[in-house]
PDB file of N, CA and C in Angstrom:
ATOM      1  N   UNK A   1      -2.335 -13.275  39.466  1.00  0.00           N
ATOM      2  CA  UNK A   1      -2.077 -11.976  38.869  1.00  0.00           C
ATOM      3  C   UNK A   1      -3.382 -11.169  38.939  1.00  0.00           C
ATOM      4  N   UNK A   2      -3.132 -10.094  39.560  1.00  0.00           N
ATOM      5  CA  UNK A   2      -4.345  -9.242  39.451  1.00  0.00           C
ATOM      6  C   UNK A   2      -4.922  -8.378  38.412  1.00  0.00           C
ATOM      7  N   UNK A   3      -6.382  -7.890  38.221  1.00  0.00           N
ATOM      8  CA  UNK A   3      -6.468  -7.204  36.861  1.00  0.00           C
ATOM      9  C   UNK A   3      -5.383  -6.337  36.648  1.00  0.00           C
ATOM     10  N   UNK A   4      -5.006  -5.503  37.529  1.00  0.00           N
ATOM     11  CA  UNK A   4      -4.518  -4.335  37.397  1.00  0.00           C
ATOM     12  C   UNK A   4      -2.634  -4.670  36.553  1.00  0.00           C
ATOM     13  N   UNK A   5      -2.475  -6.014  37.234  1.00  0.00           N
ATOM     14  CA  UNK A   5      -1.040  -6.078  37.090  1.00  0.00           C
ATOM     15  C   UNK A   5      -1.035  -7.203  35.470  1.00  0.00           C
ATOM     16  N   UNK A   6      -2.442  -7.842  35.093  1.00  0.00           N
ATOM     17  CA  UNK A   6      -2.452  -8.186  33.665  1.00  0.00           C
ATOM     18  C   UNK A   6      -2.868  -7.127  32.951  1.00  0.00           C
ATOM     19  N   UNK A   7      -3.568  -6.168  33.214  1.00  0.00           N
ATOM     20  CA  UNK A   7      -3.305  -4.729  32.045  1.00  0.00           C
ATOM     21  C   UNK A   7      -2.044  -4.466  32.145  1.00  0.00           C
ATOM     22  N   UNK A   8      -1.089  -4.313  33.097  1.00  0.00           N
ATOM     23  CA  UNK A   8       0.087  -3.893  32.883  1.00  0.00           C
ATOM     24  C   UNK A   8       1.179  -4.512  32.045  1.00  0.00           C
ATOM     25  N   UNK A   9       0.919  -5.827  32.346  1.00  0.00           N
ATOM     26  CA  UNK A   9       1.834  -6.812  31.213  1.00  0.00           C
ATOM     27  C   UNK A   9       1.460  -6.678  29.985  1.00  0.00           C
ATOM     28  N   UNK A  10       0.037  -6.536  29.868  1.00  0.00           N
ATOM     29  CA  UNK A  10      -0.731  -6.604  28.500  1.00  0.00           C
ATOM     30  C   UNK A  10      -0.045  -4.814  27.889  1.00  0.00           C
ATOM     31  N   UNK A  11       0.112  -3.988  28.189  1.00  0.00           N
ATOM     32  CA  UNK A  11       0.588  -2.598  27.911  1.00  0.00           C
ATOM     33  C   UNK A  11       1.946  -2.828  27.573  1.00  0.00           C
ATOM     34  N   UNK A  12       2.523  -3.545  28.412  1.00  0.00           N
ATOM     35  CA  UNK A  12       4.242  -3.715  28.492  1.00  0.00           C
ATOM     36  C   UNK A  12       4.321  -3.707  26.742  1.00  0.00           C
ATOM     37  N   UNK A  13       3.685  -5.312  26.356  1.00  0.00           N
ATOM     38  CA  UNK A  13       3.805  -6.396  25.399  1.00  0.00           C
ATOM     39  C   UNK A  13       3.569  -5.031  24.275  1.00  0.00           C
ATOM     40  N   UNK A  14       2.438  -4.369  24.189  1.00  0.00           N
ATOM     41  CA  UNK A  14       1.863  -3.742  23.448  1.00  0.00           C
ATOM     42  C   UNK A  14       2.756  -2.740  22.829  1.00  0.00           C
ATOM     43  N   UNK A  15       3.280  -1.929  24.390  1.00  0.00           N
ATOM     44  CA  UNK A  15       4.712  -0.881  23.816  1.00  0.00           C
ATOM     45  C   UNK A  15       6.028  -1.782  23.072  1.00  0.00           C
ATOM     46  N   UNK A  16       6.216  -2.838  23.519  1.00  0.00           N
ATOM     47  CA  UNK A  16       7.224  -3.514  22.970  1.00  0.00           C
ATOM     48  C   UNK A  16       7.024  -3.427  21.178  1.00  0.00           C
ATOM     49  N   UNK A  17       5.733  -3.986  21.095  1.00  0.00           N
ATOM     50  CA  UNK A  17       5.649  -4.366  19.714  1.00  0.00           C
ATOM     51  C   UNK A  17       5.741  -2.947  18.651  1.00  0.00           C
ATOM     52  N   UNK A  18       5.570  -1.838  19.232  1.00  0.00           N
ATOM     53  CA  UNK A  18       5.116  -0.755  18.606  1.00  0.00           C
ATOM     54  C   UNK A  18       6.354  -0.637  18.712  1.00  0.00           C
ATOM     55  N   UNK A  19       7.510  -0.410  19.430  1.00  0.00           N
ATOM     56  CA  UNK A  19       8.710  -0.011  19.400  1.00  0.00           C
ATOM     57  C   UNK A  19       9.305  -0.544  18.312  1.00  0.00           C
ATOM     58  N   UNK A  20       9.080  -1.822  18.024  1.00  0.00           N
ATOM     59  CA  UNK A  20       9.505  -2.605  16.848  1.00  0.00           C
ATOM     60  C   UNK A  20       9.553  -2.129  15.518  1.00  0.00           C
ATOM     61  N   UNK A  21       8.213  -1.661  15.540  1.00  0.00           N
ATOM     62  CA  UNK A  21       7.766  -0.353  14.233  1.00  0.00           C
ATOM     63  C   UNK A  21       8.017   0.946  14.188  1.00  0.00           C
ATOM     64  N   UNK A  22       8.354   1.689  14.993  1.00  0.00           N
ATOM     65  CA  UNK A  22       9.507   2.719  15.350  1.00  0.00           C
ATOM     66  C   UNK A  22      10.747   2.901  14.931  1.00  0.00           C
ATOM     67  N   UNK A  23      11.278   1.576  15.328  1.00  0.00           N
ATOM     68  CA  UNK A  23      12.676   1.436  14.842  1.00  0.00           C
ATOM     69  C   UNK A  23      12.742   0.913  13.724  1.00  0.00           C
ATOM     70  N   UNK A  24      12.037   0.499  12.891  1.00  0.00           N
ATOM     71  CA  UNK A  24      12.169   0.096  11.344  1.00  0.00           C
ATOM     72  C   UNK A  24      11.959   1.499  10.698  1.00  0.00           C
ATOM     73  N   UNK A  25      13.332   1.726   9.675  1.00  0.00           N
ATOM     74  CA  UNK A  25      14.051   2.611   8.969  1.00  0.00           C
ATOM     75  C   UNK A  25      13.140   2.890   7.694  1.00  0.00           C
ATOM     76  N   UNK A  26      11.919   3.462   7.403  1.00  0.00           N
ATOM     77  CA  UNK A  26      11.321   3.877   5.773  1.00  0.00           C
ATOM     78  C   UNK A  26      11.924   4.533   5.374  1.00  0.00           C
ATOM     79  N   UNK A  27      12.602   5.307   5.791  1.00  0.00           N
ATOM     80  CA  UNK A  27      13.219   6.356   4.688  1.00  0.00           C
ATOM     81  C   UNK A  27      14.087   6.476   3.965  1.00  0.00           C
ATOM     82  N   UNK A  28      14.514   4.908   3.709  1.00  0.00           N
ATOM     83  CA  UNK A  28      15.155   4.640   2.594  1.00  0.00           C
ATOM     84  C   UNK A  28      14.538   3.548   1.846  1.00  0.00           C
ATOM     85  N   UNK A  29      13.156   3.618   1.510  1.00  0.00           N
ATOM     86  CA  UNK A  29      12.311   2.547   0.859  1.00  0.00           C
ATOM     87  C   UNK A  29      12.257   3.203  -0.627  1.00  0.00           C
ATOM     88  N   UNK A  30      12.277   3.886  -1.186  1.00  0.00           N
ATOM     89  CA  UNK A  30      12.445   4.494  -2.242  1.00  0.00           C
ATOM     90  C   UNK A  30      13.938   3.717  -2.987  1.00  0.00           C
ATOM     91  N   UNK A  31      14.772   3.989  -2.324  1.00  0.00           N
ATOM     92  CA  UNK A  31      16.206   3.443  -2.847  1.00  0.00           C
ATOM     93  C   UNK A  31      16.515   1.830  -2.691  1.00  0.00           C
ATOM     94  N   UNK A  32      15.531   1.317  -1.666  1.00  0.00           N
ATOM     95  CA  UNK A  32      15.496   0.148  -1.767  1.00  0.00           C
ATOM     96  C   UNK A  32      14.574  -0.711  -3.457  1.00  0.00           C
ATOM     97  N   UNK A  33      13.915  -0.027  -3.247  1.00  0.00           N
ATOM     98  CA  UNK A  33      12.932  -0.677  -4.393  1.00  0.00           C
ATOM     99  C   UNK A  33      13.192  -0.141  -5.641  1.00  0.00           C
ATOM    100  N   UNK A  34      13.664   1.024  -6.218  1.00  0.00           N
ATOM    101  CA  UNK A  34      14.082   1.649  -7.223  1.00  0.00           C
ATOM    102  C   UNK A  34      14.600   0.414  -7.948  1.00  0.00           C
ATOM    103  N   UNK A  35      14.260   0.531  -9.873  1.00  0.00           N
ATOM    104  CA  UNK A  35      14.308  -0.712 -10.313  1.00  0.00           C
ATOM    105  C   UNK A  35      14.630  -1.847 -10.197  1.00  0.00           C
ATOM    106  N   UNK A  36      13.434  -2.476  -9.160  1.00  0.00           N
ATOM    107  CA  UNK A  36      13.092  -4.061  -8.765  1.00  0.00           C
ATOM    108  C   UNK A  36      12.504  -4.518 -10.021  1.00  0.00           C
ATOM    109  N   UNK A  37      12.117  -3.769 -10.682  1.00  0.00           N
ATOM    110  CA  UNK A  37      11.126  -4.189 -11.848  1.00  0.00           C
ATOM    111  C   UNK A  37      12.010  -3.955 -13.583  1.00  0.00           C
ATOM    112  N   UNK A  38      13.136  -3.479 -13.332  1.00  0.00           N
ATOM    113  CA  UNK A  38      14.002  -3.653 -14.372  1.00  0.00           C
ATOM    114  C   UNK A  38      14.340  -4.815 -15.296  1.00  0.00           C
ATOM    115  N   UNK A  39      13.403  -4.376 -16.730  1.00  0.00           N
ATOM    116  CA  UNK A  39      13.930  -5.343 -17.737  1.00  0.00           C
ATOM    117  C   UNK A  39      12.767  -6.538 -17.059  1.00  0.00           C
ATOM    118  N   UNK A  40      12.053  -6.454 -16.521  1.00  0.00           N
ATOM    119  CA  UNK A  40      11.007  -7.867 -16.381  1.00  0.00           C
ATOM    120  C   UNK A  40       9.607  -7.744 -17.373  1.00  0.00           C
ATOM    121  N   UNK A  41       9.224  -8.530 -18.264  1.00  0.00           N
ATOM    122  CA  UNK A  41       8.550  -8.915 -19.326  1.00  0.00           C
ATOM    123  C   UNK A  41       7.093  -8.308 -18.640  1.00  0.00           C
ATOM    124  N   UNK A  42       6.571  -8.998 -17.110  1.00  0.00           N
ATOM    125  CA  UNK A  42       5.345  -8.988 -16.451  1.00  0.00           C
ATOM    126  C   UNK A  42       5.351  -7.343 -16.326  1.00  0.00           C
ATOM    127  N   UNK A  43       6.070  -6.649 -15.782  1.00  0.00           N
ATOM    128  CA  UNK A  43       5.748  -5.361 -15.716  1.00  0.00           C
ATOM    129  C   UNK A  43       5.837  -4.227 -16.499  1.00  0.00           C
ATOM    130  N   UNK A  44       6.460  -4.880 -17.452  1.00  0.00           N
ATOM    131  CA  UNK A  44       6.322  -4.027 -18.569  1.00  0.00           C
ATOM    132  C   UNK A  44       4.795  -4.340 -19.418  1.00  0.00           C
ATOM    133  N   UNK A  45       4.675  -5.899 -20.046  1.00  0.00           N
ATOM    134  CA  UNK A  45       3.106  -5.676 -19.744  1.00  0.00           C
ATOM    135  C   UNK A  45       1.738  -4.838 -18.985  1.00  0.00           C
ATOM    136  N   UNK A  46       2.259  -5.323 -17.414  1.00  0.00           N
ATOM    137  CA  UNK A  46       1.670  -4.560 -16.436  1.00  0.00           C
ATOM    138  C   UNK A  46       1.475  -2.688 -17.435  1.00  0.00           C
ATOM    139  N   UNK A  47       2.444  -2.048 -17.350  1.00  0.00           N
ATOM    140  CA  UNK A  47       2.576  -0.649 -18.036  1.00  0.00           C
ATOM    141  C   UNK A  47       1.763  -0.434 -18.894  1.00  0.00           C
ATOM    142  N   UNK A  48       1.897  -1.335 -19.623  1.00  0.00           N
ATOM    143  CA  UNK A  48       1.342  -0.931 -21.106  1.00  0.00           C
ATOM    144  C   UNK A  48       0.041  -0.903 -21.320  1.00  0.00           C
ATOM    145  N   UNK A  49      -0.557  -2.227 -20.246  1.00  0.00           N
ATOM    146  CA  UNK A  49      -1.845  -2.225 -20.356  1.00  0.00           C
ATOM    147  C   UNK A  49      -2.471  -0.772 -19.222  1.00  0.00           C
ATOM    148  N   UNK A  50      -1.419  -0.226 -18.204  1.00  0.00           N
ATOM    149  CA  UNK A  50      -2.362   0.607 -17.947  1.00  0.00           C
ATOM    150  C   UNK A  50      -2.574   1.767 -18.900  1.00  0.00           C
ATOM    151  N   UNK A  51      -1.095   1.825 -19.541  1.00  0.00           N
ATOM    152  CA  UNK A  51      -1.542   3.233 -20.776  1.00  0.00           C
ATOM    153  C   UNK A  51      -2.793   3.124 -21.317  1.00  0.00           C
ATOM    154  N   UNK A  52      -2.643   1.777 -21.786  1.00  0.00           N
ATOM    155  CA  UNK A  52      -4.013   1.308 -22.692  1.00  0.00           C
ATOM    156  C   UNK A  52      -5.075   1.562 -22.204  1.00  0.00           C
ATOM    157  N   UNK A  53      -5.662   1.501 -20.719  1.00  0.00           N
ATOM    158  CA  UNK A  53      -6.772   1.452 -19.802  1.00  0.00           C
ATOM    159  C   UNK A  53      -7.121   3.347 -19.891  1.00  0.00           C
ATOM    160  N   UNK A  54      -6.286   3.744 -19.490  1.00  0.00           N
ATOM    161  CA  UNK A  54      -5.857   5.216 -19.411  1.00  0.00           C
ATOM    162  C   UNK A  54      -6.215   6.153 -20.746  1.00  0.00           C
ATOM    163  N   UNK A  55      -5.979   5.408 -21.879  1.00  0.00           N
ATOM    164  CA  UNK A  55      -5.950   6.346 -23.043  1.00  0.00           C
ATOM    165  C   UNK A  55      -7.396   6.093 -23.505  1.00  0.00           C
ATOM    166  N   UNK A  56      -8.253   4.936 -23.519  1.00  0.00           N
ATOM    167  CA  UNK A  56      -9.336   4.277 -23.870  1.00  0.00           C
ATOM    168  C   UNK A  56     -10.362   5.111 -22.701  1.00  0.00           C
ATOM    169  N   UNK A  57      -9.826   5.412 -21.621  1.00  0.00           N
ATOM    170  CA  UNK A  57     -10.549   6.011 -20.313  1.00  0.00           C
ATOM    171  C   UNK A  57     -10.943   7.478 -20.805  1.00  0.00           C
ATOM    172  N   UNK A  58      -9.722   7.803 -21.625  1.00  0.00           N
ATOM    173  CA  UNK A  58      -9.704   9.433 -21.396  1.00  0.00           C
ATOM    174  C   UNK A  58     -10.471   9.604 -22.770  1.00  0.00           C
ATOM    175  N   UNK A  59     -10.491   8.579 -23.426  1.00  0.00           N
ATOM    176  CA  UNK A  59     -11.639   9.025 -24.807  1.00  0.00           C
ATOM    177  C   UNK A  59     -12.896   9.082 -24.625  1.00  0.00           C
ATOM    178  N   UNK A  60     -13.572   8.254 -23.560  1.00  0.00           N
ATOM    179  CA  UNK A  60     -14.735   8.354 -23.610  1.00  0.00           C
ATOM    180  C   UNK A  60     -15.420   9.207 -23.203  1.00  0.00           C
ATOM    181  N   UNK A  61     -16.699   9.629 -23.700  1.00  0.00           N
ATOM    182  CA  UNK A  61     -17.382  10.647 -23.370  1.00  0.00           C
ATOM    183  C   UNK A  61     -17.493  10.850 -21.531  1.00  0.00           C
ATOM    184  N   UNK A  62     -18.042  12.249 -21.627  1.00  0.00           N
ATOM    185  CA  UNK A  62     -18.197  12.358 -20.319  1.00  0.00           C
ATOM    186  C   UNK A  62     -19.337  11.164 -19.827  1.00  0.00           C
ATOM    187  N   UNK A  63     -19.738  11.118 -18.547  1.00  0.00           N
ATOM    188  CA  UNK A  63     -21.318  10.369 -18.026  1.00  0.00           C
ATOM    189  C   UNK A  63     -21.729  10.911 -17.024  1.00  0.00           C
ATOM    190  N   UNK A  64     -22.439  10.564 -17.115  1.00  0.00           N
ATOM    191  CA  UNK A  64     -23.186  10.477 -15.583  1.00  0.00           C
ATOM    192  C   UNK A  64     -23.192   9.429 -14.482  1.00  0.00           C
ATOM    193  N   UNK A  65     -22.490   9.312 -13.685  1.00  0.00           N
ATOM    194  CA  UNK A  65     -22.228   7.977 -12.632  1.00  0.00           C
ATOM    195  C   UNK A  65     -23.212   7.366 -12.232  1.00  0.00           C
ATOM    196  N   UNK A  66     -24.029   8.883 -11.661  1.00  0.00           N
ATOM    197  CA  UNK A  66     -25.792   8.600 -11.001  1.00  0.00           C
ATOM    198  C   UNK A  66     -26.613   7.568 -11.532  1.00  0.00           C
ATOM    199  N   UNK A  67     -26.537   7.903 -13.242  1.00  0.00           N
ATOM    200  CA  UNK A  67     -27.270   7.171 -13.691  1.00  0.00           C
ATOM    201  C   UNK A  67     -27.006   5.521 -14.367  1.00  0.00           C
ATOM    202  N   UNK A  68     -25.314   5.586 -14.423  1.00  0.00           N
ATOM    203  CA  UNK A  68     -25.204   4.368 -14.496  1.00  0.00           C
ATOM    204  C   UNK A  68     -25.624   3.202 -13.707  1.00  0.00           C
ATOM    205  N   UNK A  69     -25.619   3.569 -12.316  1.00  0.00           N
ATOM    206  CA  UNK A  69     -25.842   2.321 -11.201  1.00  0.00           C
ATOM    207  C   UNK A  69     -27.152   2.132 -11.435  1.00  0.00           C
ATOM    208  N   UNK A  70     -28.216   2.563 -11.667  1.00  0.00           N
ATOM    209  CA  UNK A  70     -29.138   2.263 -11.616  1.00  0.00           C
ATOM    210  C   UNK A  70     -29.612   1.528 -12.363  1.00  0.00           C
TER     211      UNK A  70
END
């Protein structure tokens, strides 16, 4: 096989695989996943602690970033 005709196989393979990802359908990933997480204990945890992270975040004073790293 010559270079020219293993770049070509190697391109073939390449378009193949990309076609693969082309034809897979996202635009119904929204309706697929829409409450996966219904009524489960872990993600409702999950939630709560980000409120918690979030509300504790938004109290604190302003800073300075600059000077933290240092």
């Amino acid at each position: 096989m010559t270079k020219i005709e293993e770049l070509e196989a190697r391109i073939l393979r390449l378009e193949e695989a990309v076609g693969v990802f082309k034809k897979s359908d996202k635009s119904d990933w929204l309706e697929k996943t829409a409450g996966i997480f219904a009524d489960d204990p872990a993600f409702e945890e999950i939630a709560r602690l980000g409120r918690e992270y979030r509300k504790n975040y938004d109290e604190q004073p302003e800073r300075d970033d600059k000077s933290e790293r240092q």
